[in-house]
C-alpha atoms as a PDB file:
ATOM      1  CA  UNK A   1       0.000   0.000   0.000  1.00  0.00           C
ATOM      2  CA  UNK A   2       1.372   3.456  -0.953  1.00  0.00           C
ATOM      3  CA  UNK A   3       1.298   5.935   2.191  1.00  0.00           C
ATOM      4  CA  UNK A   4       1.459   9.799   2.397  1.00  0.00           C
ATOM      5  CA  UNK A   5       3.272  11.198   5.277  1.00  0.00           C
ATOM      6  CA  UNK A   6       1.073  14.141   6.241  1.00  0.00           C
ATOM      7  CA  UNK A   7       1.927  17.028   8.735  1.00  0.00           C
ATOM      8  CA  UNK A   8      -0.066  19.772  10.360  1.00  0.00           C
ATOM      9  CA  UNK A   9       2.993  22.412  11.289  1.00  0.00           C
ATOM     10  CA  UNK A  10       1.970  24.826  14.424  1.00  0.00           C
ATOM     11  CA  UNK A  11       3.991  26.558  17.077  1.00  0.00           C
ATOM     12  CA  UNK A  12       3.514  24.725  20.023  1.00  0.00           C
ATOM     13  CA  UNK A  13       2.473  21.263  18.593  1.00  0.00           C
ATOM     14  CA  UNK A  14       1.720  19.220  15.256  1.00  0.00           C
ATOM     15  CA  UNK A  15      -0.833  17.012  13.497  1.00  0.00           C
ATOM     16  CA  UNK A  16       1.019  13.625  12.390  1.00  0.00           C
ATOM     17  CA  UNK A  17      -1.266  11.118  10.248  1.00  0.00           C
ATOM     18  CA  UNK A  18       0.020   8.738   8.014  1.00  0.00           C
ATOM     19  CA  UNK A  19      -2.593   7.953   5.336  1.00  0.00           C
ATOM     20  CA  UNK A  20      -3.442   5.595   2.408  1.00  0.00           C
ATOM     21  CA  UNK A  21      -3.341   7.015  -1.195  1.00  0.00           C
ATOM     22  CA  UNK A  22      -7.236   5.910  -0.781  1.00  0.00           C
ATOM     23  CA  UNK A  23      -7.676   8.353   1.887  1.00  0.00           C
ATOM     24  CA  UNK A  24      -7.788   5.931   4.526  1.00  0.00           C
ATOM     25  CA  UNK A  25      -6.569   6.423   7.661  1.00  0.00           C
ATOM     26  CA  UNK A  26      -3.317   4.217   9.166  1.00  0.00           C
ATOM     27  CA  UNK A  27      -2.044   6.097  11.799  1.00  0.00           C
ATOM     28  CA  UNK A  28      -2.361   9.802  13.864  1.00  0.00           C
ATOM     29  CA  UNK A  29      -0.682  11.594  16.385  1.00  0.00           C
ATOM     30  CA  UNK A  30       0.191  15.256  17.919  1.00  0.00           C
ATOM     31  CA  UNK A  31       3.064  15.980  18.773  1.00  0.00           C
ATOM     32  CA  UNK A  32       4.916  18.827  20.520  1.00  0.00           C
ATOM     33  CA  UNK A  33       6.765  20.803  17.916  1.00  0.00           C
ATOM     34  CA  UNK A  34      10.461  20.941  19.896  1.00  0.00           C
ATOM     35  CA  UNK A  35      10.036  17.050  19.318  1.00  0.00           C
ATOM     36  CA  UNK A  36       9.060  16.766  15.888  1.00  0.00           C
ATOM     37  CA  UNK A  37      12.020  15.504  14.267  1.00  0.00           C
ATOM     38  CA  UNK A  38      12.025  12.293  16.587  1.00  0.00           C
ATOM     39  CA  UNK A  39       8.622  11.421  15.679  1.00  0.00           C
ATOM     40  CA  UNK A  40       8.663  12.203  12.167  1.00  0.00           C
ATOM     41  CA  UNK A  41      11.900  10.038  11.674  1.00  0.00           C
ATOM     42  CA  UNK A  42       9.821   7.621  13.818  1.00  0.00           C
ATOM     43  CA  UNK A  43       6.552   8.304  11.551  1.00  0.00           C
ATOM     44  CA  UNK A  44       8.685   7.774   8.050  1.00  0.00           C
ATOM     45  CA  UNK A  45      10.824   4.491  10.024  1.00  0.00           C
ATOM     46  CA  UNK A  46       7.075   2.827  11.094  1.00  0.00           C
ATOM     47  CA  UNK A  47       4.835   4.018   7.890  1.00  0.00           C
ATOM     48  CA  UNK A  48       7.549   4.201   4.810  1.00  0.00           C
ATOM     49  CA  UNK A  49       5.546   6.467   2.942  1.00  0.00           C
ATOM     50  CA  UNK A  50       6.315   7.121  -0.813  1.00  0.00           C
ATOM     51  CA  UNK A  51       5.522  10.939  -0.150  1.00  0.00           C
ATOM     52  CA  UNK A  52       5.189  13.832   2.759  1.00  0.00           C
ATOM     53  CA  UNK A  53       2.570  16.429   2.673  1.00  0.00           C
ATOM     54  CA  UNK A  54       2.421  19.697   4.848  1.00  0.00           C
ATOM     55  CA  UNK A  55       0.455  22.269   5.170  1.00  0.00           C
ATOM     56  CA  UNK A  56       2.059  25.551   4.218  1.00  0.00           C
ATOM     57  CA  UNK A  57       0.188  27.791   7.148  1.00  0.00           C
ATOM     58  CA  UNK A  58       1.794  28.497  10.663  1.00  0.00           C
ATOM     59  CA  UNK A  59       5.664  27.558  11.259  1.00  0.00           C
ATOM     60  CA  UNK A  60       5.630  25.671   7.837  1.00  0.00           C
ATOM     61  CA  UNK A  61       8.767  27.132   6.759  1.00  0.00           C
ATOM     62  CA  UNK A  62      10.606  26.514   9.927  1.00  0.00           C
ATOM     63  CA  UNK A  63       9.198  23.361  10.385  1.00  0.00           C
ATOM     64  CA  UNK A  64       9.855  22.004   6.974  1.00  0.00           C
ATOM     65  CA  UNK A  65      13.582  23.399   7.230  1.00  0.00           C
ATOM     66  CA  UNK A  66      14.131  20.847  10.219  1.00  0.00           C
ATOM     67  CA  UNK A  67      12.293  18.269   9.151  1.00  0.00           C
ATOM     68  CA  UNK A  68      13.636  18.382   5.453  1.00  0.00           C
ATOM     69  CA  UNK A  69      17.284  16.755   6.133  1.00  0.00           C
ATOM     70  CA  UNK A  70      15.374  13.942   8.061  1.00  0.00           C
ATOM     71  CA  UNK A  71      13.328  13.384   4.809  1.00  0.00           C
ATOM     72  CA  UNK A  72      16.306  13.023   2.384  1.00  0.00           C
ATOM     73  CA  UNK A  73      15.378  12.749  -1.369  1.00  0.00           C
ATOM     74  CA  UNK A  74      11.305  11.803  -0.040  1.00  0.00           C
ATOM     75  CA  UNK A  75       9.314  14.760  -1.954  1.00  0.00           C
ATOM     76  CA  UNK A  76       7.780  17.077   0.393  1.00  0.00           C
ATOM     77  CA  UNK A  77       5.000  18.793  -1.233  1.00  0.00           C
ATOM     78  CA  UNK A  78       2.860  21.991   0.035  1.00  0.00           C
ATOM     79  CA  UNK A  79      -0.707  22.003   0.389  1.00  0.00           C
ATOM     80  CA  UNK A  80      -2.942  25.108   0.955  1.00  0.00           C
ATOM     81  CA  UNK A  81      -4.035  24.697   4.979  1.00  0.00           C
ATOM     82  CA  UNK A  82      -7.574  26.762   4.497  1.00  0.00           C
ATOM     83  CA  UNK A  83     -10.585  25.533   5.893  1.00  0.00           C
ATOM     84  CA  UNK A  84      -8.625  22.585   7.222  1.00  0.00           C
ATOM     85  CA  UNK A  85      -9.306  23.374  10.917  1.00  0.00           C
ATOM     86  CA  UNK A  86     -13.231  23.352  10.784  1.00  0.00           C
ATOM     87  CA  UNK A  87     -12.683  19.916   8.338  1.00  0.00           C
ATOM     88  CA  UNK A  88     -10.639  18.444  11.018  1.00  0.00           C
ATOM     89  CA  UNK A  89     -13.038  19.563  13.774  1.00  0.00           C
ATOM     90  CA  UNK A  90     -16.088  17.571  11.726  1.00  0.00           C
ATOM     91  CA  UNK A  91     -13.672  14.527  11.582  1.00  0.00           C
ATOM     92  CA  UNK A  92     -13.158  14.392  14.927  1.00  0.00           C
ATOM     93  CA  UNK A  93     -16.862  14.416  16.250  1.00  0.00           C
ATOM     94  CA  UNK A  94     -17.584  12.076  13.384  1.00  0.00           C
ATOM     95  CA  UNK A  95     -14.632   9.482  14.997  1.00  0.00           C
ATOM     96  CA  UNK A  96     -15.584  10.674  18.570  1.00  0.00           C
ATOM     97  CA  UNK A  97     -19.642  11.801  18.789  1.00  0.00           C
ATOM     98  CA  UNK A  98     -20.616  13.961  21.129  1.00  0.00           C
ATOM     99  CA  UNK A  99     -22.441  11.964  23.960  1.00  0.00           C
ATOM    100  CA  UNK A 100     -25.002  13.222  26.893  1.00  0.00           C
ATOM    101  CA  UNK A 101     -26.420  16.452  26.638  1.00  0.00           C
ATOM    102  CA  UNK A 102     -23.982  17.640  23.752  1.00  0.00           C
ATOM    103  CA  UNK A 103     -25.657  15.592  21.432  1.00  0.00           C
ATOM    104  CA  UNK A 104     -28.463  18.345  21.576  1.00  0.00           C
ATOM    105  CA  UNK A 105     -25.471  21.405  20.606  1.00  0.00           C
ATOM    106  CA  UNK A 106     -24.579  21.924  16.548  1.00  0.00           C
ATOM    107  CA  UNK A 107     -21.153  20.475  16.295  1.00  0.00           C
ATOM    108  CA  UNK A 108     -19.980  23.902  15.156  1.00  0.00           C
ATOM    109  CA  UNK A 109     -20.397  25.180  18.090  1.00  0.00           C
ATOM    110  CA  UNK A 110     -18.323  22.688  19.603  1.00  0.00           C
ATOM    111  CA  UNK A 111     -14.287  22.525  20.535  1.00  0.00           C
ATOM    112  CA  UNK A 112     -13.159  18.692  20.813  1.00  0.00           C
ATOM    113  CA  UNK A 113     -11.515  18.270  24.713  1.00  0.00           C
ATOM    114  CA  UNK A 114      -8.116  17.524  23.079  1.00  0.00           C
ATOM    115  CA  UNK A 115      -5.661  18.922  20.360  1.00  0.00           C
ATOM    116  CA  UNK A 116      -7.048  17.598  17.092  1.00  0.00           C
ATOM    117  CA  UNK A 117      -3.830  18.293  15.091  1.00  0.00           C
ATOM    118  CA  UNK A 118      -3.667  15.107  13.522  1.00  0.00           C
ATOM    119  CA  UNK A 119      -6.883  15.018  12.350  1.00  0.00           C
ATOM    120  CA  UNK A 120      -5.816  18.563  10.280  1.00  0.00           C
ATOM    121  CA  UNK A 121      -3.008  16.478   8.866  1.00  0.00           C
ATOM    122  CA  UNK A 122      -5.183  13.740   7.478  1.00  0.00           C
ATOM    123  CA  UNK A 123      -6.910  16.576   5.972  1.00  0.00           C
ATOM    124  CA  UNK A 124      -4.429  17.711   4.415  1.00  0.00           C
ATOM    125  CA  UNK A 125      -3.482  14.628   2.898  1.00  0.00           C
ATOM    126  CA  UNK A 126      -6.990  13.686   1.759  1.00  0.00           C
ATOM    127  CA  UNK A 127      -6.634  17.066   0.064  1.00  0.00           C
ATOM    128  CA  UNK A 128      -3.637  16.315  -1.583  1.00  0.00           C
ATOM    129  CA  UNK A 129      -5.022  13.611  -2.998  1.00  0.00           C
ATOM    130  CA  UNK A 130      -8.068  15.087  -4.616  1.00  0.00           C
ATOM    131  CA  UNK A 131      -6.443  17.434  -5.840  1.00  0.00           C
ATOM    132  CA  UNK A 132      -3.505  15.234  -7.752  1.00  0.00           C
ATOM    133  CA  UNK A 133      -6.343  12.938  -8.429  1.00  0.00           C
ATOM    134  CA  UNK A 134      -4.058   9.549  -7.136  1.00  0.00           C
ATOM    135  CA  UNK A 135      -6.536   7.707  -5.569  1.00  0.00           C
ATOM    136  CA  UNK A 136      -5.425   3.947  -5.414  1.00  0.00           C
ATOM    137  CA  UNK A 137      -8.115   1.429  -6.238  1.00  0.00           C
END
């Protein structure tokens, strides 16, 4: 299976997925930016993926700078990060519904309990790939 190695860059912490070229999702984590080079050579070690995709918003260029040596001659493409917060926020209430009482409030008016990072970088990949149009069958 081919794999995209996707990354949400922020200040203070990052969005990790690892994701099929079908848009399915293999793997997902945040991480704390001062430690993203262990997990991303950790992420590219577990997943092998045949490409890395980050979004080119907050601390992209500095994060892409440390991360690129790590990646060697694995393409790192760019992908426009708009909208991708409110996507990520649906695809987390989708994988974790609201339960109780918050059932009853519009999911946009809701803020998951935890950082959702990861979710934004599957995102990003699924956006990647509808835009390139490599969707494996």
């Amino acid at each position: 299976m081919n794999v995209i190695a996707a990354l949400d860059p922020g200040k203070d912490k990052c969005g990790l997925a690892a994701v099929s070229h079908s848009g399915e999702i293999i793997a997902r984590k945040v991480v704390a930016s001062s430690d993203i080079e262990e997990f991303f050579s950790r992420f590219l070690s577990d997943f092998r993926p045949d490409l890395v995709v980050m979004g080119s918003g907050t601390c992209s260029k500095s994060i892409k700078k440390r991360i690129s040596p790590i990646a060697g001659d694995l393409p790192i493409q760019m992908v426009d990060e708009s909208h991708s917060t409110e996507i990520a926020r649906r695809l987390y209430f989708e994988e974790h519904p609201p339960k109780g009482l918050m059932r009853l409030v519009p999911i946009g008016l809701q803020i998951p309990p935890v950082p959702y990072d990861d979710f934004a970088a599957v995102v990003l990949a699924r956006k990647y790939i509808k835009e390139c149009g490599i969707l494996e069958k």
